[in-house]
Protein backbone atom coordinates (compact mmCIF):
# COMPACT_ATOMS: atom_id res chain seq x y z
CA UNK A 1 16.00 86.56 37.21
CA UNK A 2 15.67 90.29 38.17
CA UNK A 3 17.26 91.91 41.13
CA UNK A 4 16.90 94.77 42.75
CA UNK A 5 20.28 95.99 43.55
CA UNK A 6 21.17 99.63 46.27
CA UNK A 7 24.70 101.48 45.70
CA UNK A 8 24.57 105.10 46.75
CA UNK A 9 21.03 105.40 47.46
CA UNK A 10 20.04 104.77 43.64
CA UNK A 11 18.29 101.62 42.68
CA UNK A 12 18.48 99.84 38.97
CA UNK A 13 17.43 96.49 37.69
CA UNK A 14 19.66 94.05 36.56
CA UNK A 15 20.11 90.19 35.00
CA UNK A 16 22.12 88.98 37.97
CA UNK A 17 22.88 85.99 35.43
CA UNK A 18 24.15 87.82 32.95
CA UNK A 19 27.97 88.31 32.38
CA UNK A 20 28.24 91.77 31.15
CA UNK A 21 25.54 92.89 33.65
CA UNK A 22 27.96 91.66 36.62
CA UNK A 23 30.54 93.45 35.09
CA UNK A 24 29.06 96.69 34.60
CA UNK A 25 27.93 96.20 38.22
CA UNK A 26 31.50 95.71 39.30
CA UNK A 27 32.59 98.40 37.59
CA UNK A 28 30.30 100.95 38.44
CA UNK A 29 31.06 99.77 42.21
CA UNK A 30 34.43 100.36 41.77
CA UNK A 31 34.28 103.67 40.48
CA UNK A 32 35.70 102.87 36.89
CA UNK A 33 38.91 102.70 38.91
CA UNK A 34 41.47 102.06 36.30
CA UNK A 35 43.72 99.44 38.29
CA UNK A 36 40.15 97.31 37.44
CA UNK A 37 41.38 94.02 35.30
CA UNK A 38 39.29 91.73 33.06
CA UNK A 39 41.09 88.51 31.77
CA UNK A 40 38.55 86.73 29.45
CA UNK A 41 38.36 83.28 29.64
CA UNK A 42 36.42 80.35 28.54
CA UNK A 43 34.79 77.20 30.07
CA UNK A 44 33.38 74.21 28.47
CA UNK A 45 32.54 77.07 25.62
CA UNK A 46 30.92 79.10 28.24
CA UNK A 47 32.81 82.84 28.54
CA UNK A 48 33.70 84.05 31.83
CA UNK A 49 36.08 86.70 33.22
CA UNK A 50 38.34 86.87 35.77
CA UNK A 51 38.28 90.24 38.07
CA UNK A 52 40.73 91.67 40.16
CA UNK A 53 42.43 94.72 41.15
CA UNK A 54 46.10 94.74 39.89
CA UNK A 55 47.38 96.73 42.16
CA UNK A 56 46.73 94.65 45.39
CA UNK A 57 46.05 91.08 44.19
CA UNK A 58 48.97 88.84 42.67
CA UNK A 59 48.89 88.11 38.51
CA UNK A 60 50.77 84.57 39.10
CA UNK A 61 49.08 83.71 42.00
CA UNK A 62 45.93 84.24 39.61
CA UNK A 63 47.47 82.41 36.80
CA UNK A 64 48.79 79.49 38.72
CA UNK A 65 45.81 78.87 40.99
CA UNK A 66 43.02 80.00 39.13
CA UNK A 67 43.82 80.29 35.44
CA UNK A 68 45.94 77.27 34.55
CA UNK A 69 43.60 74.99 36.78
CA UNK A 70 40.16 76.31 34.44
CA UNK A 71 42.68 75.48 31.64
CA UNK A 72 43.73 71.82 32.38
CA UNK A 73 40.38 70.63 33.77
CA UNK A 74 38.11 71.40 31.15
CA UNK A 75 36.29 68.30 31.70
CA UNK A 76 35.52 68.94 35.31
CA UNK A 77 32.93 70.67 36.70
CA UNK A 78 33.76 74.33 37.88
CA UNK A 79 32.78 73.14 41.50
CA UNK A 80 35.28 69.81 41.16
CA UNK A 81 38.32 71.37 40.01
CA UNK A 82 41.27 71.43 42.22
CA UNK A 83 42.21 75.04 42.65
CA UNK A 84 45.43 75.70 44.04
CA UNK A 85 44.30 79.15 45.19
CA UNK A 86 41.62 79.30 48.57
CA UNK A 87 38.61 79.84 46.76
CA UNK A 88 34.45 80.42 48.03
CA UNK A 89 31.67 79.96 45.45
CA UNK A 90 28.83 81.41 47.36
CA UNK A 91 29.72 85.14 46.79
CA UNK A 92 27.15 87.49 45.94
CA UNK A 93 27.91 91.03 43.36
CA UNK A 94 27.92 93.35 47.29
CA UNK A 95 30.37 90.27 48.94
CA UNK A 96 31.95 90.56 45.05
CA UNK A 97 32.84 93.93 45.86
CA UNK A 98 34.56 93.71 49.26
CA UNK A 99 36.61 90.70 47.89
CA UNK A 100 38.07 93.06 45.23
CA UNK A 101 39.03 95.53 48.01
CA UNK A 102 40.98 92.55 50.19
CA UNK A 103 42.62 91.60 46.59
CA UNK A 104 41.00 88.85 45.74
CA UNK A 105 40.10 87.83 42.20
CA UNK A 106 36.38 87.21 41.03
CA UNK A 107 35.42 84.35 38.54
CA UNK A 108 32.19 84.73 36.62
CA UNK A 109 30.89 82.68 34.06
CA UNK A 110 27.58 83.49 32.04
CA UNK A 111 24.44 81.73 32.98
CA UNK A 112 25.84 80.79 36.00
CA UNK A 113 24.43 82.30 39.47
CA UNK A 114 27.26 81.22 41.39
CA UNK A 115 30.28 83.84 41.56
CA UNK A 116 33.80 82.05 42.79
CA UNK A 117 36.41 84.48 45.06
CA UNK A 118 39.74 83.28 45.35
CA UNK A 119 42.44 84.34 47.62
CA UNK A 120 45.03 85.89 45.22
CA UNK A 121 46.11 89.10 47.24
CA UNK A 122 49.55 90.20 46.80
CA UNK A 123 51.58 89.48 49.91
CA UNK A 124 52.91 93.31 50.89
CA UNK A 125 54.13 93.03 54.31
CA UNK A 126 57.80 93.07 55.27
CA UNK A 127 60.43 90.41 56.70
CA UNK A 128 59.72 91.53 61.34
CA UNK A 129 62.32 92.93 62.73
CA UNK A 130 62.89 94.17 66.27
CA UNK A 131 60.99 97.40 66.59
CA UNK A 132 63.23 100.20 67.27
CA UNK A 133 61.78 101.47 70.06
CA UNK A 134 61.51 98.75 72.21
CA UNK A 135 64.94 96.92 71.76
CA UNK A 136 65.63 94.70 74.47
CA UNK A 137 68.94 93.49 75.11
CA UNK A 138 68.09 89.49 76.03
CA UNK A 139 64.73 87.42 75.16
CA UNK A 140 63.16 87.35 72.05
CA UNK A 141 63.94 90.30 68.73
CA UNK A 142 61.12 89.60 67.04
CA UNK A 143 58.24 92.93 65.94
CA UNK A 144 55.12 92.98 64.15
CA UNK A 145 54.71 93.53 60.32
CA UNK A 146 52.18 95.59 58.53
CA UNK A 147 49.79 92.12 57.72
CA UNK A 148 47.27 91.61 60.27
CA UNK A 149 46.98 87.67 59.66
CA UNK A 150 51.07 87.60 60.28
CA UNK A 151 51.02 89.38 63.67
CA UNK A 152 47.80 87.20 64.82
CA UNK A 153 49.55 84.70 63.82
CA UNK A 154 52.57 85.31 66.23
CA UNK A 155 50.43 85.82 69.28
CA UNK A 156 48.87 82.41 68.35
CA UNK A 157 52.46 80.85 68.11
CA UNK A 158 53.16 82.36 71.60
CA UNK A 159 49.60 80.91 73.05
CA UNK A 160 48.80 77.73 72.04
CA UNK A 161 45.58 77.66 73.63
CA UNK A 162 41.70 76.87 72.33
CA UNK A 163 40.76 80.13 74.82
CA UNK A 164 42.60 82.49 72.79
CA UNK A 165 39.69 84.25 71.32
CA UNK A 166 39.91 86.68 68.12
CA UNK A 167 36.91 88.82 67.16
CA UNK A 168 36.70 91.22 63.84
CA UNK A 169 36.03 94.54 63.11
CA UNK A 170 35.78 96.69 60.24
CA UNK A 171 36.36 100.59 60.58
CA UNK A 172 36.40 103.36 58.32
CA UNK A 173 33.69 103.96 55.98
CA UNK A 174 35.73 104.33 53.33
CA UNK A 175 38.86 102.40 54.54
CA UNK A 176 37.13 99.35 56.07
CA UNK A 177 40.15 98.47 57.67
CA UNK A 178 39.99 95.45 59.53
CA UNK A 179 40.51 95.44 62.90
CA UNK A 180 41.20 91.93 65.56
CA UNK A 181 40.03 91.92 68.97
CA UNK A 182 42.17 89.33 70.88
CA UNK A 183 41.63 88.21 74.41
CA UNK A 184 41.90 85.25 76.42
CA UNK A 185 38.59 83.49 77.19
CA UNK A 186 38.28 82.58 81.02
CA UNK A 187 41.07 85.05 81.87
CA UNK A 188 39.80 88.30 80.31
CA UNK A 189 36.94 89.99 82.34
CA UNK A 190 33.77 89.34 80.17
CA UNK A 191 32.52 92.86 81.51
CA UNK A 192 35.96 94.41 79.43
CA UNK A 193 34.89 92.55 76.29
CA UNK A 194 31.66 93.60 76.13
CA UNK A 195 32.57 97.48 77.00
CA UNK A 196 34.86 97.19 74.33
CA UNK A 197 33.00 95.46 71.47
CA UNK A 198 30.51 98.25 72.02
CA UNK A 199 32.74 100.83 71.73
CA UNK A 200 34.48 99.74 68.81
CA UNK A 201 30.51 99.03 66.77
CA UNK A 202 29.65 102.83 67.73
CA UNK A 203 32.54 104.10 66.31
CA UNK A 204 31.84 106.25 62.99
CA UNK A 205 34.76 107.88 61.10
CA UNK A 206 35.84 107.71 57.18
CA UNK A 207 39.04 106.35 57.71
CA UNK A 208 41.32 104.26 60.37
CA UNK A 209 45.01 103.94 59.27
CA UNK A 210 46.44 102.79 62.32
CA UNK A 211 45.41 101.91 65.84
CA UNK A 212 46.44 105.51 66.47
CA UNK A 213 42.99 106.33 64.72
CA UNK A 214 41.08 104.26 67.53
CA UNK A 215 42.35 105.69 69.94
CA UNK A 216 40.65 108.85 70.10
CA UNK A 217 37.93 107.41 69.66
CA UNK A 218 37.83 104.33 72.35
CA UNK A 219 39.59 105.83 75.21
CA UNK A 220 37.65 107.18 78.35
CA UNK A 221 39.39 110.86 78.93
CA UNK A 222 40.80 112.01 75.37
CA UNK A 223 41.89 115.22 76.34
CA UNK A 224 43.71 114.14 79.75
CA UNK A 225 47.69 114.26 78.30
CA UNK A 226 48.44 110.88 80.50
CA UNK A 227 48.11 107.88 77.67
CA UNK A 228 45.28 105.36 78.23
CA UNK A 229 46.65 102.92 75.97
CA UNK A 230 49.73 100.86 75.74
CA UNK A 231 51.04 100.97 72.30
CA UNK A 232 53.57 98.12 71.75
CA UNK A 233 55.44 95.98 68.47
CA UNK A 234 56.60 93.05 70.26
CA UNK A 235 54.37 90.13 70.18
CA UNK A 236 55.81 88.87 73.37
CA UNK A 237 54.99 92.03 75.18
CA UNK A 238 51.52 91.24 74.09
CA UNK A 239 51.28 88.01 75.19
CA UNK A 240 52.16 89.31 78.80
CA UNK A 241 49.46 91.75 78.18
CA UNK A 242 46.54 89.48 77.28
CA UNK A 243 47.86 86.81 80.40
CA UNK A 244 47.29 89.48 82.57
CA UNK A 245 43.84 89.54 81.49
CA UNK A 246 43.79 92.70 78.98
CA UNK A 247 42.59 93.28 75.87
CA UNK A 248 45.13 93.95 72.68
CA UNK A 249 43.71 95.43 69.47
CA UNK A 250 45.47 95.37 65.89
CA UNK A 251 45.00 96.68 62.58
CA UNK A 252 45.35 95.68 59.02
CA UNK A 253 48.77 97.67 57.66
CA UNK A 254 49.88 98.70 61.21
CA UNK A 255 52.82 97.27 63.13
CA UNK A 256 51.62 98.84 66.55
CA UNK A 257 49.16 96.53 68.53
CA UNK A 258 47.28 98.82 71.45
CA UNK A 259 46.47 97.16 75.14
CA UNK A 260 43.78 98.07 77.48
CA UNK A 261 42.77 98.63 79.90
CA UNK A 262 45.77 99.84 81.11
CA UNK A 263 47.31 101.36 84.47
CA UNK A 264 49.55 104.25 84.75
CA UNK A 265 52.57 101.46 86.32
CA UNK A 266 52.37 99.92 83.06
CA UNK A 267 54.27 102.26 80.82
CA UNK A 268 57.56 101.61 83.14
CA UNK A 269 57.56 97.94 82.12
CA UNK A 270 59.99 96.62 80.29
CA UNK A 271 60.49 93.24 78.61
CA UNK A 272 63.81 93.37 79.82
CA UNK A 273 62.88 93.43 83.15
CA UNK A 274 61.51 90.18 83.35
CA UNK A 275 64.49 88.44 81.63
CA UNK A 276 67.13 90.04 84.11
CA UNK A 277 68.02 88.74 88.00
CA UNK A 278 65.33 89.89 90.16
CA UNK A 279 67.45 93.05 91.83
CA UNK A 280 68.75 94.14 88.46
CA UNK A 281 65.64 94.33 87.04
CA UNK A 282 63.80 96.52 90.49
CA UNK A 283 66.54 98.83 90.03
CA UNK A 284 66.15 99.20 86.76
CA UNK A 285 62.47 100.26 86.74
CA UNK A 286 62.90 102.07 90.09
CA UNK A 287 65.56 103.89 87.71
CA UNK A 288 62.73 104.66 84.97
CA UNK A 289 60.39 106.28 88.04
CA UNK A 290 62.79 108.37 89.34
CA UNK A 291 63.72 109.86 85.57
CA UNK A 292 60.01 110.69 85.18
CA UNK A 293 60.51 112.39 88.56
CA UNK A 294 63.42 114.27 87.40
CA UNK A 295 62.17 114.93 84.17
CA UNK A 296 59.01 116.53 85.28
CA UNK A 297 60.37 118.37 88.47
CA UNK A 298 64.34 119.06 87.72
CA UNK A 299 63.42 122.38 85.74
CA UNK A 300 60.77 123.77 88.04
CA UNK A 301 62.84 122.48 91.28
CA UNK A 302 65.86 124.29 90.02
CA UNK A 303 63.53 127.93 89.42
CA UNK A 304 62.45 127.96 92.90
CA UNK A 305 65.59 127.32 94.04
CA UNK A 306 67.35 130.48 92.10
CA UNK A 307 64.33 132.74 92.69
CA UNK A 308 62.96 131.69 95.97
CA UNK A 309 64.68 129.42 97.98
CA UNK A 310 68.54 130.07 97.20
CA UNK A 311 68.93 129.68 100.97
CA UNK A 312 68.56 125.97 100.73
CA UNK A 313 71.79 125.76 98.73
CA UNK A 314 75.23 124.85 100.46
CA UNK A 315 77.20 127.77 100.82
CA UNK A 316 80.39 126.26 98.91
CA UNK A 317 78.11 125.64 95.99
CA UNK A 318 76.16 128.81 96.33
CA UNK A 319 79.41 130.97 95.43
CA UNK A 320 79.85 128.34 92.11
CA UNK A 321 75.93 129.21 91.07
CA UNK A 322 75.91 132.99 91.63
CA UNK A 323 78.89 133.47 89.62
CA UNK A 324 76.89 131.36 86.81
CA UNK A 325 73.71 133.30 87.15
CA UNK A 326 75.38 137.04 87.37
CA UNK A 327 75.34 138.11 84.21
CA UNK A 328 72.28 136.59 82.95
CA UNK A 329 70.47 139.34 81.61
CA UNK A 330 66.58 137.98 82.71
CA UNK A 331 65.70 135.76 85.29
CA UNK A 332 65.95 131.56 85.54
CA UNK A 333 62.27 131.02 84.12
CA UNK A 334 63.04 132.84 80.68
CA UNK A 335 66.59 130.76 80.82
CA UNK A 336 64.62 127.66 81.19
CA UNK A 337 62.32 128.38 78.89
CA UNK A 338 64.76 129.20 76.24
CA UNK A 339 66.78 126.04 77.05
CA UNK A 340 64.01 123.60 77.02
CA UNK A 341 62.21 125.30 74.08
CA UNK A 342 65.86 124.78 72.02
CA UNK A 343 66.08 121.21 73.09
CA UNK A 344 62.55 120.32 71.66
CA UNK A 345 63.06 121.64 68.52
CA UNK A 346 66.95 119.92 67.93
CA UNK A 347 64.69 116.80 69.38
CA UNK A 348 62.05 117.52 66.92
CA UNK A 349 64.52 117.81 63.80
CA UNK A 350 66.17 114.80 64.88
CA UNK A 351 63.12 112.86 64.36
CA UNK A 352 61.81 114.13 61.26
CA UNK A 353 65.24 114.24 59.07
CA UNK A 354 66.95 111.22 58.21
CA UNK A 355 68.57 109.08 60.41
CA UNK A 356 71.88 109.83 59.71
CA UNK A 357 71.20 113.61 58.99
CA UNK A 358 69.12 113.37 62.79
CA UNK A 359 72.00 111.84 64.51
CA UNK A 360 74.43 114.65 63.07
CA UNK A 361 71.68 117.29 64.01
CA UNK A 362 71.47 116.63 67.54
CA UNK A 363 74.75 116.00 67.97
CA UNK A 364 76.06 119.40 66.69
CA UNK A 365 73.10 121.41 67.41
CA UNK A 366 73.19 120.49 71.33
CA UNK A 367 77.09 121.04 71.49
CA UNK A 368 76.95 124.03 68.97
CA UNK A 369 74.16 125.87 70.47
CA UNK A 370 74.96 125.14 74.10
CA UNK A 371 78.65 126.33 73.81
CA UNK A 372 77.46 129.71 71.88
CA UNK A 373 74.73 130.30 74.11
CA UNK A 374 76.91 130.16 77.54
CA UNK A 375 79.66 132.35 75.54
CA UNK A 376 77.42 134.59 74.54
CA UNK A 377 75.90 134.84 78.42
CA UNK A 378 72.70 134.45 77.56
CA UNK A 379 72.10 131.24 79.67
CA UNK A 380 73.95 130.14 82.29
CA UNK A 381 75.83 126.81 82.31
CA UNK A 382 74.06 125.41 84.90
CA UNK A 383 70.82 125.54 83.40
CA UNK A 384 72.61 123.60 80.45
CA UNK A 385 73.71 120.99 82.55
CA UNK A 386 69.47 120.85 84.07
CA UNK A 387 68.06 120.87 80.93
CA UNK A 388 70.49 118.47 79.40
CA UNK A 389 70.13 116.01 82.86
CA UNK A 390 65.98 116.52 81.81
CA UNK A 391 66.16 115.34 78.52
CA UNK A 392 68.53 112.48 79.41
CA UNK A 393 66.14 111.24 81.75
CA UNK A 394 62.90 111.84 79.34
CA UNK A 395 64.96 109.21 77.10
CA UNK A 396 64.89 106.40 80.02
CA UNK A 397 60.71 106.23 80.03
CA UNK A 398 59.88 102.73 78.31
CA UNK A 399 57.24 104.38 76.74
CA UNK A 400 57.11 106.78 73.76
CA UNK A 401 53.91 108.02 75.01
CA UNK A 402 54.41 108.75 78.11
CA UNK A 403 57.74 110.31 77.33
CA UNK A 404 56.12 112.77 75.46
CA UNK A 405 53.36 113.40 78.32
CA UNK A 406 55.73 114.27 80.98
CA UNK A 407 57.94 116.75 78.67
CA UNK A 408 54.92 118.85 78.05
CA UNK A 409 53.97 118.92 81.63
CA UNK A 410 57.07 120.27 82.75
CA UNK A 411 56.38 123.75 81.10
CA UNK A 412 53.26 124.44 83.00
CA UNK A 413 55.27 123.71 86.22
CA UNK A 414 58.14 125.74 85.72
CA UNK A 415 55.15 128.47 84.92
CA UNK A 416 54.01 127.71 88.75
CA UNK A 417 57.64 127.45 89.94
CA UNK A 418 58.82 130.96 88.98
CA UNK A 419 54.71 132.02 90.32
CA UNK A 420 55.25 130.30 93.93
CA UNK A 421 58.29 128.49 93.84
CA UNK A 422 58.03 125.17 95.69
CA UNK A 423 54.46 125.76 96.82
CA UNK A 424 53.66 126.21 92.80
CA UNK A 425 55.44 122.64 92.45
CA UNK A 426 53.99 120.95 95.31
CA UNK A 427 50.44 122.46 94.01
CA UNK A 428 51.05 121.68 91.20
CA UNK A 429 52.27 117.67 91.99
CA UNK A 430 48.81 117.95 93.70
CA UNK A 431 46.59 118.23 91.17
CA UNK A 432 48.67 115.35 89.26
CA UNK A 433 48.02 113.00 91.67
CA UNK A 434 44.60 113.76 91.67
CA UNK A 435 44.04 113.72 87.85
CA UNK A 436 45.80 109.94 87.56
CA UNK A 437 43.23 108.61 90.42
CA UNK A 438 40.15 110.34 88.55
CA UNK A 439 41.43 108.85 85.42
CA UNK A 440 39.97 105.31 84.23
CA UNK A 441 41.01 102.87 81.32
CA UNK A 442 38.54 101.23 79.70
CA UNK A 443 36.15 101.77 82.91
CA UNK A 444 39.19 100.16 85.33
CA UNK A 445 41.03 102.59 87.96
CA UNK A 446 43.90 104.42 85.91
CA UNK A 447 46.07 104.70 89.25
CA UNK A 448 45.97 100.90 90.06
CA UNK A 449 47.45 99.59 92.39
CA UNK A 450 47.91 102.78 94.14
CA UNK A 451 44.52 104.43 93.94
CA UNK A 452 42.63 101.84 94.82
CA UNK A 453 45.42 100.24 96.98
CA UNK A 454 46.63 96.72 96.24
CA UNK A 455 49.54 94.97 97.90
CA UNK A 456 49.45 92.40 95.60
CA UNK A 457 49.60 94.64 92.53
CA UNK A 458 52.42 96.67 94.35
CA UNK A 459 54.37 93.68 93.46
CA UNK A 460 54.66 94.57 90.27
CA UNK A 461 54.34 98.32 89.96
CA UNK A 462 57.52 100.19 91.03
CA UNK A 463 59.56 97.34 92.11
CA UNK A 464 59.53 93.64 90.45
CA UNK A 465 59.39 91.14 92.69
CA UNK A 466 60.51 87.50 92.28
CA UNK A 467 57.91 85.86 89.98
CA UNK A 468 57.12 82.89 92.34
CA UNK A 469 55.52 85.45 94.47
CA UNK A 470 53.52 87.18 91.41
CA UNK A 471 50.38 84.80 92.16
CA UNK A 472 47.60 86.72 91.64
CA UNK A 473 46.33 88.75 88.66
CA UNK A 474 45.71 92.68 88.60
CA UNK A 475 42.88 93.27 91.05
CA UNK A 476 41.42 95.77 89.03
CA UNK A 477 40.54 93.77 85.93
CA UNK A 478 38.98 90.55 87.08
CA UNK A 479 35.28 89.95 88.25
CA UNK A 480 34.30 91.47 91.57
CA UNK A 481 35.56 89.01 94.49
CA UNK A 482 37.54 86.83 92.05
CA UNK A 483 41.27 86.36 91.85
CA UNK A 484 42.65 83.89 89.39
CA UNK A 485 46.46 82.69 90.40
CA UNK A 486 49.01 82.88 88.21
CA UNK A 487 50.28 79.29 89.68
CA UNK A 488 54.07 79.98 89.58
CA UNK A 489 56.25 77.47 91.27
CA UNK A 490 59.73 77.61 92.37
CA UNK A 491 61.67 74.27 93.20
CA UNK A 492 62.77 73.00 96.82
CA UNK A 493 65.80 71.89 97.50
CA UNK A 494 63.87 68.75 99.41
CA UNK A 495 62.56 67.81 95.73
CA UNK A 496 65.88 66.91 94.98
């Protein structure tokens, strides 16, 4: 029988039934890639071959559940025998192809149309471990791997339910890395599935590592510096995601998993705070707002003050700053500058160096630099102490992302600080405000539940209030008029 087979827009006939015609098909489909195996093999005197790539599928998972079986049951028919190894035999040469890529192994025999695909990949993730940069000091340690069927499979181990709903994607035309849609049916907002699955089909790009890829790509205001997306390795963080009613994407060979829609409140969660006492945890988070407060305004507050508004200061303490600022030779904004400049780069070294060699950097580089730099008068030691106060409370921020956001913000307000002093930062708070209730995630107010207002979402935002009175879902991502409850229960003492 003669085919007409397509593979970069040039068009050749070919004996689909004949051996060495599949192969050369293969092979030319793979590029002559060299990491392309043949294992000969024969079948009730018929030849055959065995195809995989080396590098990504398993040699004794092919020997054990493919070869050994076509060995011992020569007497069966190919469709009869009892392969060890999940096998399909409707596969045609194009489906051939993408099975190779996943690291499966291809069984053809000659005269034969059907072509068998067994699941023989090499298993290359890693044992989970508790993601460093959400560690969590009671509840459950357990992070996502680099296997996209292992982390799936955690989220279903967490939500035993028939409405947890995966869909599949494949992105990057070269990479076609798969990517898994998971939502709950009958919780999720249809309206957010659908925006979603379109965005993801319209999506065009060579390559998509890592969820990091999508994001770009998916998210409503790319060049806003507040994060739309909520990247997270805990599985359990997750599942508190999707019962919300939002959306978590992951990716084959990434550990991250990214939720959306999301609302600025969001990234000062913590797991933690849901497995402390009900005050400890509110202070907690009220702890994490008040860091991104001090982290964005501490700098520019502390220009003003100097250049502006020194009359503000207490005169016992005003005697103790101008003998620190006397001798600097330029004013507080270049000091701050300096400082805050020095600190990202001993941040930045930290990071990229190995971990004990980061430790040790930023370590001696912050006590190093900051003792020559006050000796040598060229910053004064309370700026040190700002600075150092800012970066502490940059490190606080539950999120990465958001960690990052707020550090580069504060350099265009100590810009309008040394301009205006506090009518610079109060502008400049101003147009903040106004830029996170513009924003949207994934088509949902970005500001929720300030901007629209929500007293039941204020539950939840700065403060967390005693689950039994978290009844009601975010407002923002459920149908229009429709609020589905939570149903939390506390016991009465007249139960008893």
């Amino acid at each position: 029988m003669k085919k007409h087979l397509f593979k970069n827009e040039q068009s050749f006939d070919m004996d689909e039934s004949s051996l060495e015609s599949r192969i050369n098909f293969l092979k030319e489909s793979m590029g002559n890639t060299e990491d392309l195996f043949m294992l000969p093999i024969s079948f009730r005197d018929r030849k055959g071959t065995i195809i995989y790539l080396s590098t990504i599928a398993d040699s004794e998972k092919i020997q054990e559940g493919v070869l050994f079986p076509l060995i011992k049951y020569q007497d069966f028919n190919l469709h009869d025998i009892p392969f060890t190894a999940e096998n399909n035999n409707r596969v045609d040469l194009q489906e051939a192809v993408n099975a190779l890529l996943q690291g499966k192994a291809i069984v053809s025999m000659e005269g034969w149309d059907d072509i068998f695909s067994f699941n023989t990949a090499k298993d290359l993730s890693r044992s989970p471990n508790e993601p460093d940069n959400e560690k969590t000091v009671r509840g459950s340690h357990l992070g996502y791997v680099e296997n996209l069927t292992t982390n799936i499979g955690y989220i279903r181990r967490g939500i035993s339910s028939r409405h947890l709903q995966i869909r599949y994607f494949q992105t990057g035309q070269y990479t076609n890395t798969q990517t898994a849609m998971v939502y709950i049916e009958g919780i999720v907002n249809p309206s957010l599935v659908e925006k979603l699955t379109n965005r993801l089909q319209a999506v065009t790009t060579d390559m998509t590592f890592s969820p990091g890829y999508l994001e770009e790509l998916i998210e409503d205001s790319p060049l806003s510096p507040f994060p739309h997306i909520l990247y997270t390795e805990r599985p359990d963080r997750t599942i508190a995601q999707l019962m919300e009613g939002r959306i978590a994407l992951l990716t084959e060979g990434s550990s991250d998993a990214i939720i959306l829609p999301v609302s600025f409140f969001s990234f000062f969660q913590a797991t933690d705070d849901y497995n402390s006492r009900i005050i400890i945890g509110s202070v907690f988070r009220l702890l994490r707002v008040v860091s991104f407060l001090l982290t964005l305004l501490l700098p520019g507050l502390y220009i003003a003050i100097i250049a502006f508004h020194f009359e503000i200061i207490p005169t016992d303490i005003l005697v103790v700053v101008k003998n620190s600022v006397d001798n600097i030779p330029y004013p507080p904004f270049i000091e701050a500058m300096i400082m805050a400049f020095t600190i990202e780069l001993i941040r930045e070294a930290g990071i990229r160096l190995p971990t004990p060699i980061g430790q040790t950097i930023g370590i001696v580089g912050g006590l190093i630099i900051g003792d020559a730099i006050i000796s040598a008068g060229l910053v004064s030691n309370i700026m040190v102490i700002v600075i150092a106060m800012t970066a502490i409370s940059s490190f606080t921020i539950a999120s990465y992302e958001l960690s990052n956001t707020v550090r580069i913000l504060t350099f265009p307000i100590m810009v309008l600080a040394a301009s205006f002093g506090f009518v610079g930062i109060i502008f400049s708070l101003m147009f903040i405000v106004g830029h996170l209730c513009k924003l949207e995630s994934l088509g949902t107010p970005y500001f929720s539940p300030v901007a629209p207002f929500d007293v039941q979402g204020m539950k939840d935002a700065i403060l967390r209030f005693p689950i039994w009175l978290l009844k009601f879902r975010p407002r923002d991502l459920l149908v229009k008029n429709r609020r589905r409850l939570y149903r939390p229960r506390r016991w009465e003492e007249n139960e008893e």
